[in-house]
Protein backbone atom coordinates (compact mmCIF):
# COMPACT_ATOMS: atom_id res chain seq x y z
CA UNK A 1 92.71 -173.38 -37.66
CA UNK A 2 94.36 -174.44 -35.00
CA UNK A 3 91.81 -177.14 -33.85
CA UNK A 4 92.03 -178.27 -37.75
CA UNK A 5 96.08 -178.71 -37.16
CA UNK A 6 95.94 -180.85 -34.37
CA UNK A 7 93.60 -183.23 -35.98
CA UNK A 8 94.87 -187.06 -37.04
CA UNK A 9 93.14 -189.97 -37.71
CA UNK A 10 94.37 -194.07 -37.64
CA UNK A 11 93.84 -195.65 -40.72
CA UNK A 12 93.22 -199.77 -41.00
CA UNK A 13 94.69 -201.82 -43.71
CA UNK A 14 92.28 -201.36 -46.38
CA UNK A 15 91.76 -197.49 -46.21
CA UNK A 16 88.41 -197.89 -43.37
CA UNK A 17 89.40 -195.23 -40.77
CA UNK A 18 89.02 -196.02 -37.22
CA UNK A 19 88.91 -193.20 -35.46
CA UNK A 20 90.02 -189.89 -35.38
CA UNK A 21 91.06 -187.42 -32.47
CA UNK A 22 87.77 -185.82 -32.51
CA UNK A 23 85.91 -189.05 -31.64
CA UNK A 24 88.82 -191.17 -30.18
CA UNK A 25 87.12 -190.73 -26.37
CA UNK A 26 83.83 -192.88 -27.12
CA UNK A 27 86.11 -195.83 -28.28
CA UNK A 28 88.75 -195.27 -25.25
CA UNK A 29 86.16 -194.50 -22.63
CA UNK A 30 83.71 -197.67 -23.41
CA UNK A 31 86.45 -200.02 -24.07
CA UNK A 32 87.60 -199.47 -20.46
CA UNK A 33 85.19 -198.14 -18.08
CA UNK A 34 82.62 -200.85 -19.05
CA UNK A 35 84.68 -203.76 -18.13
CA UNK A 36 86.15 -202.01 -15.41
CA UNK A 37 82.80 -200.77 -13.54
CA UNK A 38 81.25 -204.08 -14.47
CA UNK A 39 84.44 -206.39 -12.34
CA UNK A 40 84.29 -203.52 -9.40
CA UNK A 41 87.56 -204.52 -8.23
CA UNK A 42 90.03 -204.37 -11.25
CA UNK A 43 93.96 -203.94 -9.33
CA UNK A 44 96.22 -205.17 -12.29
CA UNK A 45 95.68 -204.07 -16.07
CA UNK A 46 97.71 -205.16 -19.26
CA UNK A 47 97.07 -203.15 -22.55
CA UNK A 48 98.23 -204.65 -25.83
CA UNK A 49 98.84 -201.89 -27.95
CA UNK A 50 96.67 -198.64 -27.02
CA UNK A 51 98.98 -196.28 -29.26
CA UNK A 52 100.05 -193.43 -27.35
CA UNK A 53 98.59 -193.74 -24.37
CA UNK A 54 94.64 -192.89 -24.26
CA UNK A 55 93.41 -196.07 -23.35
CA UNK A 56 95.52 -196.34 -20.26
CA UNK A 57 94.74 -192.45 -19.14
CA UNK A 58 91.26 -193.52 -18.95
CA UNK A 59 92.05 -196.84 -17.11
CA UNK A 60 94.12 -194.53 -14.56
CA UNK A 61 90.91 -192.85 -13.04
CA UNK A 62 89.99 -196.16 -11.56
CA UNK A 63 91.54 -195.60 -7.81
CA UNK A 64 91.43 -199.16 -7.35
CA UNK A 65 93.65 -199.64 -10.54
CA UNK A 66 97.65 -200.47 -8.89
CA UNK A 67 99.40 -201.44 -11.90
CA UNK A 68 99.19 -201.25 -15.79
CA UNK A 69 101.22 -202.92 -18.14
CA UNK A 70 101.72 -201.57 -21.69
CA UNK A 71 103.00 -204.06 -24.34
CA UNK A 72 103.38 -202.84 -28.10
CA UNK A 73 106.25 -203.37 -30.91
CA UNK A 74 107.16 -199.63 -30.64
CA UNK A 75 105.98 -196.17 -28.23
CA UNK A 76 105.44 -193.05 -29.96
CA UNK A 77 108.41 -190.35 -29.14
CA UNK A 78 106.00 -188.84 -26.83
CA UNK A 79 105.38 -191.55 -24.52
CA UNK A 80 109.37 -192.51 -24.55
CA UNK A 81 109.95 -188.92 -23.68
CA UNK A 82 107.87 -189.36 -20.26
CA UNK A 83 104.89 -187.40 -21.15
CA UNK A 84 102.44 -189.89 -19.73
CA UNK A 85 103.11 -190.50 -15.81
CA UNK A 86 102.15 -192.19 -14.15
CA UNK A 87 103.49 -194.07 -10.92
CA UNK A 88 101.73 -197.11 -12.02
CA UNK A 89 102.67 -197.59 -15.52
CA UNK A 90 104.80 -199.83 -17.04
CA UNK A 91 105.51 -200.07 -20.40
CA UNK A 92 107.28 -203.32 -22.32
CA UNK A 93 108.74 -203.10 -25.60
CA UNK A 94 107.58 -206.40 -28.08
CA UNK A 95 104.82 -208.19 -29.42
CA UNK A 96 101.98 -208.55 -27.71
CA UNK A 97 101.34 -211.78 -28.73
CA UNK A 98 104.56 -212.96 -27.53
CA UNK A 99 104.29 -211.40 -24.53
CA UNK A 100 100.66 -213.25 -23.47
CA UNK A 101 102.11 -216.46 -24.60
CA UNK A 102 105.68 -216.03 -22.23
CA UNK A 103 104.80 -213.96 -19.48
CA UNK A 104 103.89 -215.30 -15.41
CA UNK A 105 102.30 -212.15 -14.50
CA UNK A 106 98.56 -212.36 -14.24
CA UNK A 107 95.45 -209.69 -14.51
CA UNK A 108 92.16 -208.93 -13.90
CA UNK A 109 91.60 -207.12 -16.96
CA UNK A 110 93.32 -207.78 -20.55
CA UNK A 111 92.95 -204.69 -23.14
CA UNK A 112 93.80 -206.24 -26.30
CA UNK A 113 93.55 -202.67 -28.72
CA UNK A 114 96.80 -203.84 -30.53
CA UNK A 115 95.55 -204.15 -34.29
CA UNK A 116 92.86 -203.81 -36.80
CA UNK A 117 90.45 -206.91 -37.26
CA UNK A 118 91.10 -206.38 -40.87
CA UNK A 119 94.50 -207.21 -40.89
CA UNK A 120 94.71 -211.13 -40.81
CA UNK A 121 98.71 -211.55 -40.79
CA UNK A 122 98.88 -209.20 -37.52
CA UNK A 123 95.38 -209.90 -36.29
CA UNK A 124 95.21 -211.04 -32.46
CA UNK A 125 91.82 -212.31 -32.85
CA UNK A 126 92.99 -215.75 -32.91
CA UNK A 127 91.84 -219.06 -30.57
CA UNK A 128 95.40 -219.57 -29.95
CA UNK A 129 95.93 -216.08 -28.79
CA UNK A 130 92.93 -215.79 -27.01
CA UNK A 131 93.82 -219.45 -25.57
CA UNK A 132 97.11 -217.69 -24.33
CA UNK A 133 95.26 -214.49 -22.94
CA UNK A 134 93.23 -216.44 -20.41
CA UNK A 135 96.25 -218.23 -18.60
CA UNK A 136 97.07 -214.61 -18.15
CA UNK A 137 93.81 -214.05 -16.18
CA UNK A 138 93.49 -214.21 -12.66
CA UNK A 139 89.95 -215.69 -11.75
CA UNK A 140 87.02 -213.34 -12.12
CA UNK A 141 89.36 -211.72 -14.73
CA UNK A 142 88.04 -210.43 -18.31
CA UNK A 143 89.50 -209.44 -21.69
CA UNK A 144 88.28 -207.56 -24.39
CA UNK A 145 89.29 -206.66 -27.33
CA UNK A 146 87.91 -204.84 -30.54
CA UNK A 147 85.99 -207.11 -33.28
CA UNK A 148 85.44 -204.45 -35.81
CA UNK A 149 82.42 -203.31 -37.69
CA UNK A 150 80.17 -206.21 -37.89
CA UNK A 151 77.84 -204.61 -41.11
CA UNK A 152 81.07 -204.17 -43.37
CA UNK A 153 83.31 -207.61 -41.84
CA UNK A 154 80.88 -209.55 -41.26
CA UNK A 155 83.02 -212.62 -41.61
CA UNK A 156 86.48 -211.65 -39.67
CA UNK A 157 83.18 -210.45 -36.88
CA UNK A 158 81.91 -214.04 -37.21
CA UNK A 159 85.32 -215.63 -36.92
CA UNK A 160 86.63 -213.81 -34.19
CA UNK A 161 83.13 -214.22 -32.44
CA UNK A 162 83.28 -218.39 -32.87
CA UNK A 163 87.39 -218.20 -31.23
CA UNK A 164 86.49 -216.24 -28.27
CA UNK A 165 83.63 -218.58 -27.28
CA UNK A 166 85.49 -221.39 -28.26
CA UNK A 167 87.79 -220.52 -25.49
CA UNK A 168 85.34 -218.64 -23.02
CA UNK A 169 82.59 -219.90 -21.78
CA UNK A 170 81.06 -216.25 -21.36
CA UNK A 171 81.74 -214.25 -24.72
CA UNK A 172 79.50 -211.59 -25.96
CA UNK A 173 80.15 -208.74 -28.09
CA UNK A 174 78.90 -204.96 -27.18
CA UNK A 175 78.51 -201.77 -29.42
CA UNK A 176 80.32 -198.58 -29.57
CA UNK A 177 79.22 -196.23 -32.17
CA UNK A 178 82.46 -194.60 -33.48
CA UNK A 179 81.48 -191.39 -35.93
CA UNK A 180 84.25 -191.32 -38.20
CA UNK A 181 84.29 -195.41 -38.83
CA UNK A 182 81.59 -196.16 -41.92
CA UNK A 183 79.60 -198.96 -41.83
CA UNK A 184 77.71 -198.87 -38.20
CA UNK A 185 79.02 -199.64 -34.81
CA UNK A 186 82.23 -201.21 -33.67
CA UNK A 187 81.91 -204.45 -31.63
CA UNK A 188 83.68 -205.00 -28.69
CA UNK A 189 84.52 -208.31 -27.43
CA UNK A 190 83.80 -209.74 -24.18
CA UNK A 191 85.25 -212.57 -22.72
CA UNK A 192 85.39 -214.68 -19.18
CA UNK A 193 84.87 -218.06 -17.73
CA UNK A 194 83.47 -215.84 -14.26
CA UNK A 195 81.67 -212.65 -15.10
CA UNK A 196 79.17 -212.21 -17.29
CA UNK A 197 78.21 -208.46 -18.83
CA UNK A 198 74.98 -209.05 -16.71
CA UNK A 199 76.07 -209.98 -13.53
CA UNK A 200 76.33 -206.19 -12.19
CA UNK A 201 72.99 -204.84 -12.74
CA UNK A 202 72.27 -200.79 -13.71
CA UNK A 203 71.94 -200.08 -9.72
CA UNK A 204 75.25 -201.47 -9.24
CA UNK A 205 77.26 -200.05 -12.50
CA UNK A 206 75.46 -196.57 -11.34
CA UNK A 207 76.69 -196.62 -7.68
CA UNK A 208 79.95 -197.70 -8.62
CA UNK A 209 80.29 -194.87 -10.81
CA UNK A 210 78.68 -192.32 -8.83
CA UNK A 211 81.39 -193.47 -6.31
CA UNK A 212 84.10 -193.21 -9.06
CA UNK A 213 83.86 -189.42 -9.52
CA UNK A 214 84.84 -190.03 -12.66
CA UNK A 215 84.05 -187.44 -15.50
CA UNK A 216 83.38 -188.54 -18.88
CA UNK A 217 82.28 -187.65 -22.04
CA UNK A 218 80.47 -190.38 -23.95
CA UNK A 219 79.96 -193.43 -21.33
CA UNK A 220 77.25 -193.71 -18.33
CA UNK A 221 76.19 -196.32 -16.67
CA UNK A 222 73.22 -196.43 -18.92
CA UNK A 223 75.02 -196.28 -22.17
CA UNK A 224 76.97 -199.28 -20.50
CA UNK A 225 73.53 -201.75 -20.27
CA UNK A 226 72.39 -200.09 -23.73
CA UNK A 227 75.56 -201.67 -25.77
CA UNK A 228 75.03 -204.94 -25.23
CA UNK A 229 71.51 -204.79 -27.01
CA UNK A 230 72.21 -205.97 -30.41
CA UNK A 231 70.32 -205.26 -33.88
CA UNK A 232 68.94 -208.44 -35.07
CA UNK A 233 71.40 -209.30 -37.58
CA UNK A 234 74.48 -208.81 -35.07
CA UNK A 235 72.15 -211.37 -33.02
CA UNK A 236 72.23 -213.99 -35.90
CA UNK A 237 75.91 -213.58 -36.62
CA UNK A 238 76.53 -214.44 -32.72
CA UNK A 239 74.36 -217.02 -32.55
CA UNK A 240 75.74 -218.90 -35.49
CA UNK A 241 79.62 -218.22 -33.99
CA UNK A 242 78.88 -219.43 -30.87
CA UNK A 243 75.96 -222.24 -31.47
CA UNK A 244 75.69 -223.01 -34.59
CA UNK A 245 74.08 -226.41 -33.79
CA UNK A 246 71.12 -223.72 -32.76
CA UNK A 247 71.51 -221.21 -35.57
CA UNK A 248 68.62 -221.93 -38.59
């Protein structure tokens, strides 16, 4: 009963839940640990949203992590309170869109987790956004950011897909199956004018890792390769986003 108490969930706009506290870890641990193994040498983080905190504890067992930067509208009481420290956090108070479009600090690694692909008004899956993100970048750097569930939004998916690689010249999604979000896996975007998801081959992801010491509970450095196969009809989707002089 007690398990059952603690439970919660985070609903999208529409009712389509996107994950739950039972299955939050696959979502937190592949949205950071794949980018992060895959760059090597990540020192400066900025997470755009990331609720209260999970995201950021799992970019925090990267050693070679030195600062983090937390942007969202409002922090949970919890996280005001103190309850996550760490010497290397920083949190800022406003909208993370705003923030990417004013700031002169620059990262190697954007987490954009801030809303739900579904909701268009709030949505920071825009070119202009995206445009805004990469003068944040330092070179080599990468962002990613959530595209939703490609089977059931196929065309926020598609749209999102065509402003990323309108602005990066390397932009691939990946797949992270989420248990309590309907519909398939959630995509993942990838985007950088330096480092593409192949560039560190399994030996390399592996020894990093190994080197890491860091425990986990859904990702490995093979599930890492394994998500950027896509099904066939993620495949067409991307191709006709990103070349559609090429798509039939």
């Amino acid at each position: 009963m007690r398990a059952m108490s603690s439970f919660d969930q985070r609903v999208a706009p529409g009712g389509l839940v996107r994950s739950n506290s039972a299955d939050r870890f696959s979502y937190h641990e592949m949205m950071s640990h794949v980018p992060l193994f895959a760059h090597g040498r990540v020192e400066r983080v900025l997470v755009l949203g990331g609720g209260s905190g999970g995201l950021a504890r799992q970019v925090f067992k990267h050693r070679s992590v030195r600062t983090l930067v937390q942007v969202q509208v409002d922090f949970p009481m919890q996280e005001r309170a103190g309850s996550h420290v760490d010497g290397r956090f920083a949190r800022r108070a406003g909208n993370p869109a705003d923030f990417v479009a004013s700031t002169g600090d620059d990262f190697d690694l954007i987490l954009a987790d801030s809303t739900d692909p579904g909701d268009t008004e709030a949505s920071l899956l825009t070119e202009i956004f995206f445009r805004n993100a990469r003068g944040c970048l330092r070179p080599g750097g990468v962002l990613i950011a959530p595209f939703g569930v490609p089977c059931l939004q196929p065309h926020t998916f598609a749209a999102a897909m065509k402003s990323l690689s309108t602005v990066f010249l390397l932009a691939s999604p990946y797949l992270v199956p989420v248990p309590c979000v309907a519909g398939g896996p959630v995509a993942i975007g990838w985007g950088s004018n330096v480092l593409a998801p192949e560039s560190s081959g399994i030996d390399v992801i592996a020894a990093r890792h190994a080197d890491a010491r860091i425990e986990t509970r859904y990702y490995t450095p093979e599930i890492h390769r394994a998500s950027f196969a896509l099904p066939q009809y993620i495949k067409d989707v991307v191709s006709a986003a990103t070349r559609p002089d090429e798509a039939n």
